[in-house]
Protein backbone atom coordinates (compact mmCIF):
# COMPACT_ATOMS: atom_id res chain seq x y z
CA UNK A 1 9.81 -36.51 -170.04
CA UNK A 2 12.76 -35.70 -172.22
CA UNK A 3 12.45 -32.00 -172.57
CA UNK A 4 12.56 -31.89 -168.47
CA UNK A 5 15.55 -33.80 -168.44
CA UNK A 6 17.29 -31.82 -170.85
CA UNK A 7 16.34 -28.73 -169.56
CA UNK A 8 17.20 -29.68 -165.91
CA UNK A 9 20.78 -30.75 -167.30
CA UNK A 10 21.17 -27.56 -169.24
CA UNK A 11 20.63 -25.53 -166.22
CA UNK A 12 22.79 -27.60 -164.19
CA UNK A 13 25.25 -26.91 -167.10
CA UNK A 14 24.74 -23.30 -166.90
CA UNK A 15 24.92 -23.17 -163.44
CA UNK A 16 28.58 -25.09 -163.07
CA UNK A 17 29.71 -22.50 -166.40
CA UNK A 18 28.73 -19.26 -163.85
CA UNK A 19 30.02 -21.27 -161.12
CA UNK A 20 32.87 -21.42 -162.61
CA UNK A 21 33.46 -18.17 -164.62
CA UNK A 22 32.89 -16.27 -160.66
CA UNK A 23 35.71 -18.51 -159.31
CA UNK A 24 37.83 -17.42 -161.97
CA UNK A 25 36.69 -13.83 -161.72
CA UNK A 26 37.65 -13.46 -157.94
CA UNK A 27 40.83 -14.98 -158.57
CA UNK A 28 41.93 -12.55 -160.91
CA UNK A 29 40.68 -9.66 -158.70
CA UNK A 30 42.35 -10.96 -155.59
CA UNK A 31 45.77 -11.23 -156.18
CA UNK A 32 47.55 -10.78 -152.48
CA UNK A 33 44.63 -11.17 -150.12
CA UNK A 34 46.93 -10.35 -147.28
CA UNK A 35 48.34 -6.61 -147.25
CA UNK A 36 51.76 -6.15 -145.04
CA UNK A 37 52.50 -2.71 -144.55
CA UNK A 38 55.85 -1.40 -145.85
CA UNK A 39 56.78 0.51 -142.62
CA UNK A 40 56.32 -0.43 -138.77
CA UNK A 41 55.44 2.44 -136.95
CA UNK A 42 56.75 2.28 -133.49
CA UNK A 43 54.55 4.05 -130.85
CA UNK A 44 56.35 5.26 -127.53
CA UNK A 45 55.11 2.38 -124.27
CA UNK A 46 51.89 3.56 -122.11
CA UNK A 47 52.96 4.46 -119.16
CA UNK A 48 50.16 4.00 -116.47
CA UNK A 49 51.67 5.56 -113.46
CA UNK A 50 51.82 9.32 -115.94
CA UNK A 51 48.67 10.50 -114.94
CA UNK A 52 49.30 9.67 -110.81
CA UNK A 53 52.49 11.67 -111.45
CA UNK A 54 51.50 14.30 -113.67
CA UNK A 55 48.65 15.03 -110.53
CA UNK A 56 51.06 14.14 -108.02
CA UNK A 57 53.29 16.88 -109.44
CA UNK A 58 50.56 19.12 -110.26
CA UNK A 59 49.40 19.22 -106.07
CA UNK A 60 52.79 19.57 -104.59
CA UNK A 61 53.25 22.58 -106.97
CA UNK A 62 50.68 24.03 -109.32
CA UNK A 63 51.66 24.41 -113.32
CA UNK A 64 54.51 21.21 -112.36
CA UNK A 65 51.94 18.42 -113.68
CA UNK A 66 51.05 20.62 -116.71
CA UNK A 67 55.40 21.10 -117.45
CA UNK A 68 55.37 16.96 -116.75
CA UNK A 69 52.70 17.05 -119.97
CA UNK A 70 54.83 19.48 -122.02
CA UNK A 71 51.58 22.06 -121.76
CA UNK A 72 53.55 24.74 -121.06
CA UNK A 73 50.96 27.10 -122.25
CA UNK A 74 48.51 26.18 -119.39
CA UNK A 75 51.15 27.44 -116.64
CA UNK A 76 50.49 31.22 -117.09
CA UNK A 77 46.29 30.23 -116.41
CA UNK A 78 46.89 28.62 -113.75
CA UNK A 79 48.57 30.72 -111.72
CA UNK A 80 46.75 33.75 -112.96
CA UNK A 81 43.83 32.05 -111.99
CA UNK A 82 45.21 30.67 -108.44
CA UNK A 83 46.49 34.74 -107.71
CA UNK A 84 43.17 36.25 -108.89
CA UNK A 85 41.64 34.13 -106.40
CA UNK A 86 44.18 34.86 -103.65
CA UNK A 87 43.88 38.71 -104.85
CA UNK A 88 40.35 38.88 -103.83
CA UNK A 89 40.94 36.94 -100.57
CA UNK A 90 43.00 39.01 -99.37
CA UNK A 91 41.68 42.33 -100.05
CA UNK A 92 37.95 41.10 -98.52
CA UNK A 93 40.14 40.13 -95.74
CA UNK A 94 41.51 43.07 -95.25
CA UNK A 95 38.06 45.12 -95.52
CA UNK A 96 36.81 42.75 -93.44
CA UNK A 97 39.31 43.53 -90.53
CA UNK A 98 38.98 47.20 -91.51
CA UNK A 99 35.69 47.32 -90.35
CA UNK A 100 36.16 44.40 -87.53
CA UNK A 101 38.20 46.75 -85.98
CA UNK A 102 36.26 49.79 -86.12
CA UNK A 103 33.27 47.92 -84.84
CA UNK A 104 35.25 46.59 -82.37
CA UNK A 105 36.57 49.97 -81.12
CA UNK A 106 33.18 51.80 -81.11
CA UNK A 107 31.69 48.75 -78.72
CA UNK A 108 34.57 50.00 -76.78
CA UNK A 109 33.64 53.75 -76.60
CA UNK A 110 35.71 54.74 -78.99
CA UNK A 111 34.58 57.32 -81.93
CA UNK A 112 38.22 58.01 -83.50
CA UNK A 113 37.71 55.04 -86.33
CA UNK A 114 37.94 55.95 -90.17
CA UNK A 115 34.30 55.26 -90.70
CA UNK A 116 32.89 57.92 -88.17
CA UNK A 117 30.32 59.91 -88.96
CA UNK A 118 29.64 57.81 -92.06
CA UNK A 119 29.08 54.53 -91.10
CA UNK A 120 26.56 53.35 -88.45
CA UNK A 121 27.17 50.59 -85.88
CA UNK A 122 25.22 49.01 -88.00
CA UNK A 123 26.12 49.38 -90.90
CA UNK A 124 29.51 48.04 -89.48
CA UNK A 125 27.60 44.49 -88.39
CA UNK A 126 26.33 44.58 -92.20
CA UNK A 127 30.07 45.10 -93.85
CA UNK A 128 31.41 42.27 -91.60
CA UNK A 129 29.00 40.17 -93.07
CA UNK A 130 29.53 41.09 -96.53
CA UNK A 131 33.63 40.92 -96.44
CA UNK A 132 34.00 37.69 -94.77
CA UNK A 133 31.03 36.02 -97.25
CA UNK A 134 33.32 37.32 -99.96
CA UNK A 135 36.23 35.97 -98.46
CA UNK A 136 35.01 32.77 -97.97
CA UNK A 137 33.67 32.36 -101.71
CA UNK A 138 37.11 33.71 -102.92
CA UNK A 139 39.04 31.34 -100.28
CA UNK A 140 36.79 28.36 -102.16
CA UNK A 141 37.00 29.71 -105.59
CA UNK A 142 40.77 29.25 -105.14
CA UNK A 143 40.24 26.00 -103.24
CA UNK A 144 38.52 24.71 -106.39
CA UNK A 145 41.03 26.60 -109.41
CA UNK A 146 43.94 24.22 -107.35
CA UNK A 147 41.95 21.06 -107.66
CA UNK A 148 40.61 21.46 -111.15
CA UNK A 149 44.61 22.11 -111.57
CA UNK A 150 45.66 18.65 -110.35
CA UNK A 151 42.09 17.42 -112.30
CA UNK A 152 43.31 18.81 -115.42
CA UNK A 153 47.02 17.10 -115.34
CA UNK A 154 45.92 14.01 -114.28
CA UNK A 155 43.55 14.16 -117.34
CA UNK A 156 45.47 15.71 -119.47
CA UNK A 157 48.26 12.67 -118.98
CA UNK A 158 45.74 9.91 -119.81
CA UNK A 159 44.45 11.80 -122.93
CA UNK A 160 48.09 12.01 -124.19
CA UNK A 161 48.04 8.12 -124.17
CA UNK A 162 45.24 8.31 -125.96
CA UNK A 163 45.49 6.33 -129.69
CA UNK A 164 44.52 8.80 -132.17
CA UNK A 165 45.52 6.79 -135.39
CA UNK A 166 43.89 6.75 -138.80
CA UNK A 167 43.19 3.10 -139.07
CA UNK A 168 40.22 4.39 -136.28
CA UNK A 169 38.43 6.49 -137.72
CA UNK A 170 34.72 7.96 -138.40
CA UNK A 171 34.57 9.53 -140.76
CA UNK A 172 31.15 11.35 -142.67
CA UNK A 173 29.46 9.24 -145.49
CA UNK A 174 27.34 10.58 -148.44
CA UNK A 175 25.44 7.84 -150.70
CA UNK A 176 23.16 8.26 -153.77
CA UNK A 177 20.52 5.63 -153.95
CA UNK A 178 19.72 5.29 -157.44
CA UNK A 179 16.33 3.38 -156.39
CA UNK A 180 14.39 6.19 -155.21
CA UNK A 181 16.76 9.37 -156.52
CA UNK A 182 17.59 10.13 -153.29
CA UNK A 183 20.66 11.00 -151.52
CA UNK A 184 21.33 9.05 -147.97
CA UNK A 185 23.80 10.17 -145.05
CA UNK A 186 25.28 8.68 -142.36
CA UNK A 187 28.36 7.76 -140.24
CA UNK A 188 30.88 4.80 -141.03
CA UNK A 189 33.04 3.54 -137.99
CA UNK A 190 36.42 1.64 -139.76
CA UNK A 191 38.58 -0.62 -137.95
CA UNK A 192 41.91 -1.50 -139.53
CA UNK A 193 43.84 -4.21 -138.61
């Protein structure tokens, strides 16, 4: 009965000596538990009405809500892409009516169009077709290039009040486990606060 009760008080004494030698451990290791950072970075104020303005701007006058974003660089593409579309418009218009006309004038009894002798009345039904199909697909292919304009300045605004700050990050993380020699990857999401 003695030997138990000696052994169960030397492991008690044991256990308050480790106790006691981790206490003092983690109080050496922590010295300020609470980092302050040395600068304050001030950030500019979110603005929520920016995007609504920047796609305001951008529909009363395409390229205006990409200036209001300081993308300058995207002015040039849009309104290359809003003429190409307008180019082709106009010129299937214009075949279009080019062969409107001359259709028009040989259901009239007249043989003095352009297309005489190489085009058939027919042929004339079929070139309608084709000019105003193509200027219909060009008149919505421009219809679309002026929305995707305002689409891209409205998003365009909320992505520049977007927080891109290192204390968010994700960043790529490589581990050797020494249990089974191998190596393990995967992701690590950090929040600092």
């Amino acid at each position: 009965m003695p030997s138990k009760f000696l052994i169960v008080n030397a492991v008690l004494f044991l256990f308050c000596f480790s106790m006691m030698s981790q206490n003092g451990d983690t109080k050496k290791n922590i010295q300020n538990p609470l980092k302050t950072a040395d600068t304050i970075e001030v950030r500019d104020p979110i603005d929520p009405l920016s995007p609504a303005k920047a796609a305001f701007y951008s529909a009363v006058l395409p390229g205006l809500g990409q200036a209001y974003n300081k993308k300058y660089w995207k002015i040039p593409l849009v309104y290359g892409a809003l003429g190409t579309g307008i180019y082709f418009y106009v010129t299937n218009k214009k075949d279009y009516d080019r062969y409107r006309d001359a259709y028009k004038r040989r259901l009239a009894g007249f043989s003095d169009d352009e297309f005489n002798g190489r085009v058939t009345l027919d042929g004339l039904q079929r070139a309608q077709k084709f000019y105003r199909k193509n200027k219909e697909v060009a008149l919505l292919v421009t219809i679309g290039i002026y929305a995707l304009n305002i689409i891209d300045a409205n998003v365009d605004a909320h992505l520049l009040q977007y927080n891109v700050d290192e204390n968010l990050t994700l960043s790529p993380h490589f581990k050797f486990n020494e249990i089974d020699r191998k190596s393990n990857l995967g992701l690590t999401l950090n929040f600092k606060f």
